[in-house]
C-alpha atoms as a PDB file:
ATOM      1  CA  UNK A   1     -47.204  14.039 116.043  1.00  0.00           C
ATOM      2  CA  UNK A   2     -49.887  15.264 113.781  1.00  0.00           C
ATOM      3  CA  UNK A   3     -49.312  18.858 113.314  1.00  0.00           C
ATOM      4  CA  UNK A   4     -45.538  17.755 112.971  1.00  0.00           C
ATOM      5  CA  UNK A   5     -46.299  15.728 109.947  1.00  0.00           C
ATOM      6  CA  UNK A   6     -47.774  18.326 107.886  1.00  0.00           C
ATOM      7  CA  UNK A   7     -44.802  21.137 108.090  1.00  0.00           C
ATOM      8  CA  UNK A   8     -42.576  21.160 105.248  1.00  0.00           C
ATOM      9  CA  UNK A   9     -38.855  22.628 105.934  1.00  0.00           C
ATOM     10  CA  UNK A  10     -37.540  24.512 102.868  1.00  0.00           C
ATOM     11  CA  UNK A  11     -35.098  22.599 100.928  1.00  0.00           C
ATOM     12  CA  UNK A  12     -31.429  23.936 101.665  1.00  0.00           C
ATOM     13  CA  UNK A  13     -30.823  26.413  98.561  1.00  0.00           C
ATOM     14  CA  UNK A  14     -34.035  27.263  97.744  1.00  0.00           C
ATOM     15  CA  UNK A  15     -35.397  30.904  98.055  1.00  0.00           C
ATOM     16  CA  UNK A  16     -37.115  31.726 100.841  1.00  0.00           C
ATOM     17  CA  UNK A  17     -41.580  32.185 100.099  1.00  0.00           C
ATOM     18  CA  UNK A  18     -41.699  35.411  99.166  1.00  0.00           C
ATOM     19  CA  UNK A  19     -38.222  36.849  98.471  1.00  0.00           C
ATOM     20  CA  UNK A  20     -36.947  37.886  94.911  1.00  0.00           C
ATOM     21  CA  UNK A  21     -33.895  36.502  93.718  1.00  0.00           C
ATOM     22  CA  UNK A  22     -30.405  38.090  94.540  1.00  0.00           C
ATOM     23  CA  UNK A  23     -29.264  40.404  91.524  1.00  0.00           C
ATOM     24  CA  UNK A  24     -25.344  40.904  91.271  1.00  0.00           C
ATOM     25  CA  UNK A  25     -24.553  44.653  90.861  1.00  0.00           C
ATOM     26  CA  UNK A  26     -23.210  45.541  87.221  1.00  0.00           C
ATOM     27  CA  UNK A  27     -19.679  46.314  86.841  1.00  0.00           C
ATOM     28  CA  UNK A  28     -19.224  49.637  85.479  1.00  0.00           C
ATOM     29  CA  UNK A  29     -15.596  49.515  84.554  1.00  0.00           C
ATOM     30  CA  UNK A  30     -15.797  49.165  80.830  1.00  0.00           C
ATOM     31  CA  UNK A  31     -17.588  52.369  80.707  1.00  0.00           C
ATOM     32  CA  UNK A  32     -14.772  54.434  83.076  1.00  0.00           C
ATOM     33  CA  UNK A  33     -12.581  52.620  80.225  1.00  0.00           C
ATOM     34  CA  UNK A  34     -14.680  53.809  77.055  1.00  0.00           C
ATOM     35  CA  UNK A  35     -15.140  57.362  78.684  1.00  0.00           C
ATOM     36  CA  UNK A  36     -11.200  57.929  79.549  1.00  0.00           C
ATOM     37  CA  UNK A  37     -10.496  56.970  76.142  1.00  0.00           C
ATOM     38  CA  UNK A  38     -12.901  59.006  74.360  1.00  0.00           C
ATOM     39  CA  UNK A  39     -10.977  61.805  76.509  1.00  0.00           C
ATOM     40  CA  UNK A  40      -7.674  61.141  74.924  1.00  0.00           C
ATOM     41  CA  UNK A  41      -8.944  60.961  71.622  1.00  0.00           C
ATOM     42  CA  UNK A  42     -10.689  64.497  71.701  1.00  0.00           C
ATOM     43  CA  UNK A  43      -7.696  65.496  73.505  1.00  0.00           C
ATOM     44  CA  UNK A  44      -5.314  64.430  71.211  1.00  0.00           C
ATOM     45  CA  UNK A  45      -7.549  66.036  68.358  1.00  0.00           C
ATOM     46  CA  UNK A  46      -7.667  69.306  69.342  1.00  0.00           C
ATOM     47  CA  UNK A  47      -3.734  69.023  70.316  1.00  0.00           C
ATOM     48  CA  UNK A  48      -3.381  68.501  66.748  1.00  0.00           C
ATOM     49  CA  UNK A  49      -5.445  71.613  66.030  1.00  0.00           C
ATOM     50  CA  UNK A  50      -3.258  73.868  68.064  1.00  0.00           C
ATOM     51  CA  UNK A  51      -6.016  74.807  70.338  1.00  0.00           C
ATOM     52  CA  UNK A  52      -4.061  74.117  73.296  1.00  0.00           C
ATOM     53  CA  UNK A  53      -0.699  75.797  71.572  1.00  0.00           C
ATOM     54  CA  UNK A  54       0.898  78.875  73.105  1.00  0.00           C
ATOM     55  CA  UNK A  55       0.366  82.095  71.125  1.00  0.00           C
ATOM     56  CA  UNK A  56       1.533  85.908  71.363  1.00  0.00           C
ATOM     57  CA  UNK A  57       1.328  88.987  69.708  1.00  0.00           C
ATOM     58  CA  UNK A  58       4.014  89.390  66.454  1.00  0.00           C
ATOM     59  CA  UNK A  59       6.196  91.735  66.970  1.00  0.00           C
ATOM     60  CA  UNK A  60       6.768  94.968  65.271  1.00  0.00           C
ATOM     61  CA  UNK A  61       9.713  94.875  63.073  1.00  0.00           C
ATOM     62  CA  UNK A  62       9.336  96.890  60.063  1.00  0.00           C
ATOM     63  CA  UNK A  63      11.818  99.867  59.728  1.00  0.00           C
ATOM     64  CA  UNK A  64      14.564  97.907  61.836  1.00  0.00           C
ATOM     65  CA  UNK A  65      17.514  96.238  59.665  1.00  0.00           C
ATOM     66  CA  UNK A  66      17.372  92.848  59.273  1.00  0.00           C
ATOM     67  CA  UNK A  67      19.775  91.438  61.695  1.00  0.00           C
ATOM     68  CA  UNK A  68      18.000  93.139  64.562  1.00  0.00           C
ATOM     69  CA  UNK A  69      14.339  92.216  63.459  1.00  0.00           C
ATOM     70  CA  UNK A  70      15.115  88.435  63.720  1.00  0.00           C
ATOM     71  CA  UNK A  71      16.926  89.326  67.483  1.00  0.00           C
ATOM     72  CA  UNK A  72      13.791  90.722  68.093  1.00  0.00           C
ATOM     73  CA  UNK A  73      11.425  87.749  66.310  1.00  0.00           C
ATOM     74  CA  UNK A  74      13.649  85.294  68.469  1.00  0.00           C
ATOM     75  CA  UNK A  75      13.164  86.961  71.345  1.00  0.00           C
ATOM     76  CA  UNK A  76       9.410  87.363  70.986  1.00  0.00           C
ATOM     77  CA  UNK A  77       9.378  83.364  70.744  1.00  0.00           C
ATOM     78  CA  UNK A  78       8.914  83.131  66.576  1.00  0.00           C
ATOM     79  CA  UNK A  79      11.813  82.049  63.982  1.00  0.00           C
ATOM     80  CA  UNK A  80      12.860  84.190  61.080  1.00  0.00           C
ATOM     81  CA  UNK A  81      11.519  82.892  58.153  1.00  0.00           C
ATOM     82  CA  UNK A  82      12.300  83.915  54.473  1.00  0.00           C
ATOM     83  CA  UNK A  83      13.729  87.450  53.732  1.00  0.00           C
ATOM     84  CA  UNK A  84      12.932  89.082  49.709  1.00  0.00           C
ATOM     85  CA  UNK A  85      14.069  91.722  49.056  1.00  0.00           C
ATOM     86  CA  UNK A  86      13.238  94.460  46.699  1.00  0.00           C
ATOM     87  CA  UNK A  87      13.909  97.843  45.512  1.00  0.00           C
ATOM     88  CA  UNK A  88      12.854 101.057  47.527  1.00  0.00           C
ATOM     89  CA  UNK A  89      14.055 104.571  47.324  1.00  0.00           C
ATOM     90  CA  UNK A  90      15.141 106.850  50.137  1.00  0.00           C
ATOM     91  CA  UNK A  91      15.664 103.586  52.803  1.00  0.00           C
ATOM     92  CA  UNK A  92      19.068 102.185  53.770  1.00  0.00           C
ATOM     93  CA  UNK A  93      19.443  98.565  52.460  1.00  0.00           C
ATOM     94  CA  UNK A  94      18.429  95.900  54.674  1.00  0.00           C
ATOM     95  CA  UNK A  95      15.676  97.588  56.068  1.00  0.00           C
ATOM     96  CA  UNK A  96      12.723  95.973  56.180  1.00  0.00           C
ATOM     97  CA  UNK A  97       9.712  97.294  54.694  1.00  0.00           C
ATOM     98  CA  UNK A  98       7.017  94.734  55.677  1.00  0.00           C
ATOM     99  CA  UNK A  99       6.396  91.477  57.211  1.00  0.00           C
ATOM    100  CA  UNK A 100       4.393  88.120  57.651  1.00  0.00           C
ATOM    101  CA  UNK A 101       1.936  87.920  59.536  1.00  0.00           C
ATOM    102  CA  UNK A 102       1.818  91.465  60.823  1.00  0.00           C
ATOM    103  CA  UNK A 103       2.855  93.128  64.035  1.00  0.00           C
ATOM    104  CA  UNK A 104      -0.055  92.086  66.794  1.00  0.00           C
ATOM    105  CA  UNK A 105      -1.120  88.982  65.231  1.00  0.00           C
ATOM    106  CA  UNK A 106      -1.620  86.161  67.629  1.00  0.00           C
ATOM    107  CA  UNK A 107       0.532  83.028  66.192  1.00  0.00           C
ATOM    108  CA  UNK A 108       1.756  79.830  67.760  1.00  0.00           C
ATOM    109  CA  UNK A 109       5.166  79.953  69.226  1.00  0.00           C
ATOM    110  CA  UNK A 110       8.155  78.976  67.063  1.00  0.00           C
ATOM    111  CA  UNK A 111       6.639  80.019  63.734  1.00  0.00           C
ATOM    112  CA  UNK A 112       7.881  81.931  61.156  1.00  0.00           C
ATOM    113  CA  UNK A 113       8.139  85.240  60.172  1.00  0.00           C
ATOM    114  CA  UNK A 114       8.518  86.725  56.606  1.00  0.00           C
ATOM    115  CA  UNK A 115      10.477  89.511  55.781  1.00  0.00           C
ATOM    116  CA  UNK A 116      10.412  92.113  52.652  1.00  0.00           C
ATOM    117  CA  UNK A 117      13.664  94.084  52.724  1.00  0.00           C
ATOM    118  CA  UNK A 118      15.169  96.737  50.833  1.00  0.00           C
ATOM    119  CA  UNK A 119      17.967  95.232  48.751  1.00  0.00           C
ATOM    120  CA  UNK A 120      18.530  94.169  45.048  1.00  0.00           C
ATOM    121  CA  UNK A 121      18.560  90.979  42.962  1.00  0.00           C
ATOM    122  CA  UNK A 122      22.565  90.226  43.839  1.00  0.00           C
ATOM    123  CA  UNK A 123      24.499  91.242  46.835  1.00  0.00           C
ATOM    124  CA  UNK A 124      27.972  91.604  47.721  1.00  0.00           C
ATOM    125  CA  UNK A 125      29.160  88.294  49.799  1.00  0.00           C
ATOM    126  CA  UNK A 126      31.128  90.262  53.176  1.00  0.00           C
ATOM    127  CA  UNK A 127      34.006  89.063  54.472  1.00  0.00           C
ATOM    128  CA  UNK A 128      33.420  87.645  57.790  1.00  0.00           C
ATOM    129  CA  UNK A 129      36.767  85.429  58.208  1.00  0.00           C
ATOM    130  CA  UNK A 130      38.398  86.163  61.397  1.00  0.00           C
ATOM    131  CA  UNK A 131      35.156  87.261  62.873  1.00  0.00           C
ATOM    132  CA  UNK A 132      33.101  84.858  65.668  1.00  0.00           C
ATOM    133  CA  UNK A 133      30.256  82.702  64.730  1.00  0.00           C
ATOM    134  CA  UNK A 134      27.297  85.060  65.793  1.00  0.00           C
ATOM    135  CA  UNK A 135      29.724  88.622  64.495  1.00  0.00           C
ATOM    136  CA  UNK A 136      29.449  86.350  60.702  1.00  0.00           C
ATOM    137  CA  UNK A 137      26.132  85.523  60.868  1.00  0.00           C
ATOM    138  CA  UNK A 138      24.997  89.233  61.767  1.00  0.00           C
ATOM    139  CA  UNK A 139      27.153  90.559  58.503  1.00  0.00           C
ATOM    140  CA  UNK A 140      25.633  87.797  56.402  1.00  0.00           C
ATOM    141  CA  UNK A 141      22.349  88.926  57.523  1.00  0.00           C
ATOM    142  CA  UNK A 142      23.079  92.644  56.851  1.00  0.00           C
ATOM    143  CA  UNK A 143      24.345  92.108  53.662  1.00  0.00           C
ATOM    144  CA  UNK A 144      20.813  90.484  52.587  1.00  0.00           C
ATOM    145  CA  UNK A 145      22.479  87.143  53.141  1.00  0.00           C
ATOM    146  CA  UNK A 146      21.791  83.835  54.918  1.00  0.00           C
ATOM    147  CA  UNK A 147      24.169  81.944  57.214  1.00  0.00           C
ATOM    148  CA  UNK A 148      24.798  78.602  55.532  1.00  0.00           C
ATOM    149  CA  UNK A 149      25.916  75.613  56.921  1.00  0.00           C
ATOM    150  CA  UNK A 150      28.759  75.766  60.107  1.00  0.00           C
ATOM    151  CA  UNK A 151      32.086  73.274  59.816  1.00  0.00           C
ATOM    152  CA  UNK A 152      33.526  73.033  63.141  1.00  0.00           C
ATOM    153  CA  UNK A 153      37.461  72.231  61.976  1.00  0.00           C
ATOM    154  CA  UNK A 154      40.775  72.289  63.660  1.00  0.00           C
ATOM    155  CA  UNK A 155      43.071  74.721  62.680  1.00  0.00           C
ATOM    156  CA  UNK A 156      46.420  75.173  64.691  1.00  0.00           C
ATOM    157  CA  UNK A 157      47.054  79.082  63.805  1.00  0.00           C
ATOM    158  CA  UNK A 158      42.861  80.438  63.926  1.00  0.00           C
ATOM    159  CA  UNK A 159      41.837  81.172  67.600  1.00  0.00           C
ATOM    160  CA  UNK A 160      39.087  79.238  68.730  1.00  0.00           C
ATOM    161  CA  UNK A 161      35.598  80.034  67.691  1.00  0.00           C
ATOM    162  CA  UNK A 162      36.958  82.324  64.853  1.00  0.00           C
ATOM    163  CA  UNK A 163      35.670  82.159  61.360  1.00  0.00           C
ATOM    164  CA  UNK A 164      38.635  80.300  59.274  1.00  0.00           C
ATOM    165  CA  UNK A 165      36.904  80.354  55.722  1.00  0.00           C
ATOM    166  CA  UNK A 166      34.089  81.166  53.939  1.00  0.00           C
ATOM    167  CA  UNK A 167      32.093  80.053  50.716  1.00  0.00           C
ATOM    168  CA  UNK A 168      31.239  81.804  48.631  1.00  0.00           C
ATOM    169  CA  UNK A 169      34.377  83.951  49.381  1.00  0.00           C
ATOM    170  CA  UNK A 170      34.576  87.635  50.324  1.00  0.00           C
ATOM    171  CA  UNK A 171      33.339  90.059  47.102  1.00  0.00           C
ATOM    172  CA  UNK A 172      31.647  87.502  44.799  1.00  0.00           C
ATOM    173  CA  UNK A 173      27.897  88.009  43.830  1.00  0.00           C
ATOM    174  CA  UNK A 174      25.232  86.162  45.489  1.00  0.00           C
ATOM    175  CA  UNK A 175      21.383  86.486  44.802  1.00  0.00           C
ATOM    176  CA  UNK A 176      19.752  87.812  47.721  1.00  0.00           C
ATOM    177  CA  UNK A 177      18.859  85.506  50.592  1.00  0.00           C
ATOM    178  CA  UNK A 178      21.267  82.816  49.283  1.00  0.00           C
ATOM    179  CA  UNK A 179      23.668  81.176  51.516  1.00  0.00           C
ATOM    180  CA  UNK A 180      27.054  81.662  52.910  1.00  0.00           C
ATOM    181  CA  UNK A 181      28.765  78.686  54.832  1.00  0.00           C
ATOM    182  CA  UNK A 182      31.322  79.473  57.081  1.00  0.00           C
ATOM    183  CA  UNK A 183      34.394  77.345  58.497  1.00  0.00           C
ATOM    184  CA  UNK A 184      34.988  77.384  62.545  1.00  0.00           C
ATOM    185  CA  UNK A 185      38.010  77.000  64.056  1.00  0.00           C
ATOM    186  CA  UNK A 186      37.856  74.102  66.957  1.00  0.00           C
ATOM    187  CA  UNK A 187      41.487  75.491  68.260  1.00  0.00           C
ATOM    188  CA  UNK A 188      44.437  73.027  67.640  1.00  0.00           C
ATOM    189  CA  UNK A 189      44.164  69.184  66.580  1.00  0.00           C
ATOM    190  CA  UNK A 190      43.927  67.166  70.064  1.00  0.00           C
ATOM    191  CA  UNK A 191      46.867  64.430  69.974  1.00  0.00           C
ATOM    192  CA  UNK A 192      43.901  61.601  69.922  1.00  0.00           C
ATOM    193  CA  UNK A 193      42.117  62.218  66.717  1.00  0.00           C
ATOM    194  CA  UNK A 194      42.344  59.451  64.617  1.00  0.00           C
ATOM    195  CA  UNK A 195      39.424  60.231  62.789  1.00  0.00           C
ATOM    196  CA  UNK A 196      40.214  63.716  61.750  1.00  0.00           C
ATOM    197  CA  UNK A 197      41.559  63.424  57.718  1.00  0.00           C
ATOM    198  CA  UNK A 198      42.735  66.426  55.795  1.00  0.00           C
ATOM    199  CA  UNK A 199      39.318  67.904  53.578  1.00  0.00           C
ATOM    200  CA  UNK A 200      40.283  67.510  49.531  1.00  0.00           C
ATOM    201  CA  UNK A 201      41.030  70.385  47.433  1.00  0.00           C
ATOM    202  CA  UNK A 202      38.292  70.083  44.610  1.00  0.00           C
ATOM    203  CA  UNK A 203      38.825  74.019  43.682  1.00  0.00           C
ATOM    204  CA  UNK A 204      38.737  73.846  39.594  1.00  0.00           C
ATOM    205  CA  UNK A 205      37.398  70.501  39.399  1.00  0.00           C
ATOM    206  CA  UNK A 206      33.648  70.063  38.184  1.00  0.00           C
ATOM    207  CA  UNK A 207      30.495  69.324  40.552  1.00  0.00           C
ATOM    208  CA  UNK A 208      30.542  65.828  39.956  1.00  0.00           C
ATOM    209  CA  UNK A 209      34.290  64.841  40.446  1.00  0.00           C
ATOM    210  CA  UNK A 210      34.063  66.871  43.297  1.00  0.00           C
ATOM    211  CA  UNK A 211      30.958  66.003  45.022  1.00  0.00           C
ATOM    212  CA  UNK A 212      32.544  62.316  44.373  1.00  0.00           C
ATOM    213  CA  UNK A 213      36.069  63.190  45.743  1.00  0.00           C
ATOM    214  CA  UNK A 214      34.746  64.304  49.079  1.00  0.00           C
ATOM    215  CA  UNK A 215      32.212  61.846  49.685  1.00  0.00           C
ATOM    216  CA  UNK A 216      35.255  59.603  49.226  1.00  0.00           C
ATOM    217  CA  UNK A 217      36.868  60.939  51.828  1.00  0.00           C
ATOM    218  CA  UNK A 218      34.058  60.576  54.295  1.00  0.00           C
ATOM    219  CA  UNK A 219      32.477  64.407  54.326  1.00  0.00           C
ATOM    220  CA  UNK A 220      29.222  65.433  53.455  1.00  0.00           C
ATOM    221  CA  UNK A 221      28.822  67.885  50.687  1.00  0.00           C
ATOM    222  CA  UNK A 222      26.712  70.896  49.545  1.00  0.00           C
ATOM    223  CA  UNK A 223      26.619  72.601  46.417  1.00  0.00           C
ATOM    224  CA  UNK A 224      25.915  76.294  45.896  1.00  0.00           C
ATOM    225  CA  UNK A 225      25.460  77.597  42.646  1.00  0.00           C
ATOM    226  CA  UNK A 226      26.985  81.346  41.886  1.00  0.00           C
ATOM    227  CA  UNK A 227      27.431  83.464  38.798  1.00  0.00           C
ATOM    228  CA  UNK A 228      30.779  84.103  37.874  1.00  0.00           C
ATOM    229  CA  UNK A 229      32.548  85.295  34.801  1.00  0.00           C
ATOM    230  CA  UNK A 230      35.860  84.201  35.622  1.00  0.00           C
ATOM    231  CA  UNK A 231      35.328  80.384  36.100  1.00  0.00           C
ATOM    232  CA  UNK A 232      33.753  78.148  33.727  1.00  0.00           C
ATOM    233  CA  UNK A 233      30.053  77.477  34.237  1.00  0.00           C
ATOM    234  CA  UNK A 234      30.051  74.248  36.465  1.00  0.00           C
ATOM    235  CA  UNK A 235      33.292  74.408  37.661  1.00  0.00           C
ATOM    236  CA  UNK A 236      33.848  74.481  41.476  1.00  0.00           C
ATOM    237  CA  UNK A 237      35.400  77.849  42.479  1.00  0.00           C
ATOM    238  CA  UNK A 238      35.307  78.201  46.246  1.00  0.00           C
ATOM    239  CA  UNK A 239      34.875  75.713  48.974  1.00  0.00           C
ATOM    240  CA  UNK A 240      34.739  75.873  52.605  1.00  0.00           C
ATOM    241  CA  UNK A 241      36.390  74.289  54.591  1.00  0.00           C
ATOM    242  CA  UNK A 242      39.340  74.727  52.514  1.00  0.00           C
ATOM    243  CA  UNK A 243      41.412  72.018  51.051  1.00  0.00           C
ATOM    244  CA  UNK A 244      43.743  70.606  53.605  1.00  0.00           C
ATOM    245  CA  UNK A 245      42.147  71.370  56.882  1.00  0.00           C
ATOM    246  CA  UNK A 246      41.575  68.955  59.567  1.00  0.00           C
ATOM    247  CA  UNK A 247      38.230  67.872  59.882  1.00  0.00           C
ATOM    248  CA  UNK A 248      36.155  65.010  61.709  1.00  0.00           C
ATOM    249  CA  UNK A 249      33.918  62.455  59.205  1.00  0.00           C
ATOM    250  CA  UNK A 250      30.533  63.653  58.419  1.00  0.00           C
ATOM    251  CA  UNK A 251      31.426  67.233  58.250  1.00  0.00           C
ATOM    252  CA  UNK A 252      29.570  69.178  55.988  1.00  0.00           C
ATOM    253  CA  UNK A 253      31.831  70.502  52.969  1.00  0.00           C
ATOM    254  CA  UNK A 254      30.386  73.271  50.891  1.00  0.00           C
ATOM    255  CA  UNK A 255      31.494  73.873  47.438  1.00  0.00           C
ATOM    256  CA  UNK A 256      30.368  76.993  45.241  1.00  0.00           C
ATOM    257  CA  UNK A 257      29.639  76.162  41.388  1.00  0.00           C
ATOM    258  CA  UNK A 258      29.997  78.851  38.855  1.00  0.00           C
ATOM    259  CA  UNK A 259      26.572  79.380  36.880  1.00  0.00           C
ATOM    260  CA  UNK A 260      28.797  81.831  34.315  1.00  0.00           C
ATOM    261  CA  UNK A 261      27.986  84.746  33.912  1.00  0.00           C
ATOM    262  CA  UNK A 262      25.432  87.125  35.808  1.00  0.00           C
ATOM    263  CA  UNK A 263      22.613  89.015  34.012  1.00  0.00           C
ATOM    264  CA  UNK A 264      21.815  91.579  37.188  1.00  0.00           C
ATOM    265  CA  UNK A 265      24.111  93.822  38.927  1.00  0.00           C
ATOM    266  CA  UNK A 266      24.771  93.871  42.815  1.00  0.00           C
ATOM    267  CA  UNK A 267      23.292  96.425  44.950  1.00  0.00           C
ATOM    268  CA  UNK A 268      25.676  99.779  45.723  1.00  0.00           C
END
């Protein structure tokens, strides 16, 4: 027919007359991508800042002693920092007369706090053998001292947890704020303890031949330097623990050095 020949059909895949062409939607992934880790980045900047750190107020310690101004510094959430001390008339030693940063400042959790004490250039190292850990550490503290390093060593006459030796020793002069290391008793030697060796005597030896001696022997060692006017300057006078104890690898030894003779006298 006639009016059938002049009728086109579209062609299969064309467009239909009139229509616009089909537009696939963009994918907005890479910017959820790009946004989130902007985020962390900004996030992870101001971590760094301490904006998102937890604060509180510094606590008041001036006028309390020493030992119980860190109690209450640890308590508040900070960490005793360094104690000086200096001279001050009318106030029992050890008190402290101001501190760092001051009471009701807002600071970040686990910092530190400064002390100024009353004391004097030396002090008198106590005697805390016999005591516990924490009853040592308090009269170190009192005595314008710092608690040194801890050796945990076997001893088969010391109770448990008792303080076995000490270095420097009981009476000697110390600067103030210098440190005392202490000796732990663990209780008895267990019968499997291969490992644990008897700690050298280097008392009287110099720093070097002893430092090498105990290294030798598998401990780690520390060196504290004291004025003394009785042992040669750089001769080893005290160590802790003390030669002949029981002690695992890796424990820390400390030895005391003589400096010879002190220039200062101790506080009263």
């Amino acid at each position: 027919m006639a009016g059938d020949g002049g009728s086109q059909k579209p062609e299969l895949g064309s467009p239909l007359s009139g229509s616009s062409p089909i537009r696939r939607p963009r994918t907005i992934l890479p910017w959820i991508v790009g946004v989130v880790f902007a985020l962390a980045v900004l996030f992870v900047i101001l971590w760094a800042a301490g904006v998102f750190a937890q604060k509180s107020a510094v606590p008041d310690v001036v006028g309390k002693t020493v030992t119980s101004a860190e109690a209450s510094i640890s308590d508040s959430g900070f960490k005793l920092g360094t104690v000086s001390y200096q001279a001050a008339a009318g106030k029992p030693q050890g008190t402290v007369l101001s501190q760092t940063p001051v009471a009701g400042t807002e600071a970040e959790h686990g910092s530190s706090v400064n002390l100024v004490a009353v004391g004097t250039s030396l002090r008198i190292v106590p005697n805390v053998v016999g005591m516990s850990q924490s009853a040592a550490k308090a009269a170190i503290t009192d005595a314008g001292l710092t608690l040194g390093s801890v050796a945990l060593v076997y001893s088969a006459t010391a109770p448990a947890e008792t303080v076995i030796d000490q270095a420097p020793p009981a009476g000697v002069e110390a600067s103030a704020g210098s440190h005392v290391a202490i000796s732990v008793s663990r209780g008895p030697a267990p019968a499997a303890t291969p490992a644990a060796t008897a700690v050298p005597n280097v008392i009287g030896r110099s720093q070097s031949d002893a430092i090498a001696t105990l290294q030798a022997a598998g401990f780690v060692v520390v060196v504290y330097q004291v004025s003394g006017t009785t042992v040669p300057a750089g001769t080893v006078s005290g160590q802790s623990p003390t030669g002949g104890v029981l002690a695992e690898p890796g424990t820390t030894v400390t030895i005391v050095v003589s400096t010879g003779a002190s220039t200062s006298s101790p506080a009263p």
